[in-house]
Protein backbone atom coordinates (compact mmCIF):
# COMPACT_ATOMS: atom_id res chain seq x y z
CA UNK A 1 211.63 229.63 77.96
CA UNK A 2 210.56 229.22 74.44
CA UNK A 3 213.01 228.81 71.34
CA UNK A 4 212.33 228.18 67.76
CA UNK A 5 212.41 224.20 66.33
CA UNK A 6 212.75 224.50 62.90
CA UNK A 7 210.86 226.44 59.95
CA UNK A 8 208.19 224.33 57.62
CA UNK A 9 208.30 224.88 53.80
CA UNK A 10 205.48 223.44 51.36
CA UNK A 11 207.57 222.21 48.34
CA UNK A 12 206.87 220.90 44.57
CA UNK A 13 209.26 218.86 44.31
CA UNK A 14 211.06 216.86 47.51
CA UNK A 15 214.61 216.57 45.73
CA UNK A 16 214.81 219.49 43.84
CA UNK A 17 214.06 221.00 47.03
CA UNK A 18 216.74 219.11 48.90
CA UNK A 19 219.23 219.43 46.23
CA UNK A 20 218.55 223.61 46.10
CA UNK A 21 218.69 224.42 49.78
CA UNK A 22 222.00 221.82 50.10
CA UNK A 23 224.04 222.60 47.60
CA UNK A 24 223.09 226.32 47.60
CA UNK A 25 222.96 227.18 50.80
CA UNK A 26 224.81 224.46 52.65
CA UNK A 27 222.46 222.98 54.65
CA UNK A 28 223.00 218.93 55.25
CA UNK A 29 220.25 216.59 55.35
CA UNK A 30 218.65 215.05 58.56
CA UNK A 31 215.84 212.49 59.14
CA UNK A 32 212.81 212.20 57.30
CA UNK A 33 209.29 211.29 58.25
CA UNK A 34 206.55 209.62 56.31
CA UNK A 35 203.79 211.52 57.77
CA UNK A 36 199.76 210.23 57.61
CA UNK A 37 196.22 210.49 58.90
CA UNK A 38 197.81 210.72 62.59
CA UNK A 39 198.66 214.39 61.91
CA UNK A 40 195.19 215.40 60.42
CA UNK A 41 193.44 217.00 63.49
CA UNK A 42 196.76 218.62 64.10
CA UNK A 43 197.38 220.09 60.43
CA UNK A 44 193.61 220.54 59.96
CA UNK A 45 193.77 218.67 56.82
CA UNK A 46 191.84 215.17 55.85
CA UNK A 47 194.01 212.47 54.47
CA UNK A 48 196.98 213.58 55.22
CA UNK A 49 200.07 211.92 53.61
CA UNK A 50 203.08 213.56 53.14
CA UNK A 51 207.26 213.21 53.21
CA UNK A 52 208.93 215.42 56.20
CA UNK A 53 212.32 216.01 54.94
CA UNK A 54 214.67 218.05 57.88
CA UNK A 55 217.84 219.74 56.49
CA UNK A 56 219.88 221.84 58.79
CA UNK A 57 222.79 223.86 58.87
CA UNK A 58 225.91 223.65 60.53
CA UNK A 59 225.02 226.45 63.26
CA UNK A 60 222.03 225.04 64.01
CA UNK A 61 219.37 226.10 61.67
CA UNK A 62 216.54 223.56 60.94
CA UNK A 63 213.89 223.42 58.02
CA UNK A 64 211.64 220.88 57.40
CA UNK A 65 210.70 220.31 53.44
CA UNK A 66 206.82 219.14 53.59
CA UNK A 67 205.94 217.29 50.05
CA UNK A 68 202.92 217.07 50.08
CA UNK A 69 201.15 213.88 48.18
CA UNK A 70 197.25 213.96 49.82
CA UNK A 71 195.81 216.31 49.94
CA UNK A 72 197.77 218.35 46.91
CA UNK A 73 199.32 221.44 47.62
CA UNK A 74 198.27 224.45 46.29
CA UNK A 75 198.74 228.31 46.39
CA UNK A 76 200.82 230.29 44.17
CA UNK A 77 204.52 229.32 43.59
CA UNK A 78 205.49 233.45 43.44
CA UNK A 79 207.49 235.09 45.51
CA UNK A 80 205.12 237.18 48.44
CA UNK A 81 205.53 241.05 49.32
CA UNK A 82 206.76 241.41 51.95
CA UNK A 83 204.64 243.56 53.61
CA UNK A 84 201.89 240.97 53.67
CA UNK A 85 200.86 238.92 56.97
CA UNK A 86 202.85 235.94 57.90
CA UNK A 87 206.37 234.53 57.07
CA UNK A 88 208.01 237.20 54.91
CA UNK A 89 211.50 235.45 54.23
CA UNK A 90 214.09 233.23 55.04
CA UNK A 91 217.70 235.48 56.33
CA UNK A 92 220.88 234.00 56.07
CA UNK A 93 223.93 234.82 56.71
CA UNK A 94 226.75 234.65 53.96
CA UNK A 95 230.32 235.07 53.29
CA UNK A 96 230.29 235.79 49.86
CA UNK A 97 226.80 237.33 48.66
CA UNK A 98 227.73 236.96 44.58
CA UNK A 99 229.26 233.16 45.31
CA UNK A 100 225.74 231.95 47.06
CA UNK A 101 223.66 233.73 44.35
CA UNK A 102 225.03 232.20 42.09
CA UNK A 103 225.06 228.68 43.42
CA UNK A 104 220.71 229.81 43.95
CA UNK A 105 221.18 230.29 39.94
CA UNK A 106 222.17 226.95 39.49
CA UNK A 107 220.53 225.08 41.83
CA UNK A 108 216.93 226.18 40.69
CA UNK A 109 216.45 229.74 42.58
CA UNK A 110 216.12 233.11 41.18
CA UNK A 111 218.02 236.28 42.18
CA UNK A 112 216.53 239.65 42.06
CA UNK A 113 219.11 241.60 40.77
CA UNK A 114 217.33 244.53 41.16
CA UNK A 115 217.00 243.98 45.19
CA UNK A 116 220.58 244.51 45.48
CA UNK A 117 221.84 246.56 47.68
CA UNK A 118 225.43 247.55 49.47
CA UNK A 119 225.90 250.24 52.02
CA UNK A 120 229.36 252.13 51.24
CA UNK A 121 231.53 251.41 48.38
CA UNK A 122 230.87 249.02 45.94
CA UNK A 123 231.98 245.68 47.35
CA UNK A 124 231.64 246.55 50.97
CA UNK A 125 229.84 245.50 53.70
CA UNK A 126 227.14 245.83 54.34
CA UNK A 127 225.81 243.70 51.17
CA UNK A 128 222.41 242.28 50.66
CA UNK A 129 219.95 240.53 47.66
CA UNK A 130 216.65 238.75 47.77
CA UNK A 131 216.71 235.23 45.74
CA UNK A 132 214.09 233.02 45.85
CA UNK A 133 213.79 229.23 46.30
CA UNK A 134 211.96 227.06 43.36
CA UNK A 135 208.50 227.74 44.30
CA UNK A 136 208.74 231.02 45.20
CA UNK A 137 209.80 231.28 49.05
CA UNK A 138 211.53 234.96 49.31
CA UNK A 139 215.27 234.11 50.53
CA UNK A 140 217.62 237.16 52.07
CA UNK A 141 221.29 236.75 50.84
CA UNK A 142 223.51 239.44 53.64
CA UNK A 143 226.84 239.97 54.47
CA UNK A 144 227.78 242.26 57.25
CA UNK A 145 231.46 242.21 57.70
């Protein structure tokens, strides 16, 4: 039997990071690694030095926030499609869907209005958005009930 650890994310910025998926989405933070050449053959990259920051939530959810310091990250901070290969988004779960987008506002993140939807009345359930977090990972806002 197989079940999922946790869910890597390449960040900019370690604290803003932190600070965004904490205060926005509630996660808490766990331990963090200083991470070097010893994970090289395993990440495929030459030297390798890096913070591993865990955050997870209170049922259970675990990212890890990978800052990268050597070699440099790079890619495109943008949100993806998501009908292209690989991880499309992050799901979660939320009481209040205008509440957490909002607290995504302020913490950094960007909500895509225009993503919006809500199945029955206005105000009803089901409700969902997209946001995104500060460099560009796609984040799913729903509330079913």
């Amino acid at each position: 039997m197989t079940r999922l650890s946790h869910a890597g994310i390449c960040v900019s910025d370690l604290a803003r990071s932190r600070r965004f998926y904490c205060e926005a989405l509630g996660f808490h933070v766990a331990e963090v690694y200083e991470v070097g050449h010893e994970f090289g053959g395993l990440m495929e990259l030459d030297g390798v030095k890096l913070r591993s920051q865990f955050i997870e939530s209170d049922g259970g959810v675990r990212l890890e926030l990978l800052y990268f310091a050597s070699p440099p990250a790079d890619g495109a901070r943008t949100r993806r499609p998501l009908n292209r290969y690989g991880l499309s988004h992050l799901s979660f779960h939320v009481d209040d869907v205008d509440a957490v987008a909002a607290k995504i506002r302020r913490f950094g993140g960007e909500v895509h209005d225009h993503t919006r939807t809500t199945l029955g009345k206005p105000g009803g359930a089901p409700d969902f958005v997209y946001c995104s977090d500060p460099d560009g990972t796609r984040i799913e806002l729903m509330r079913l009930a």
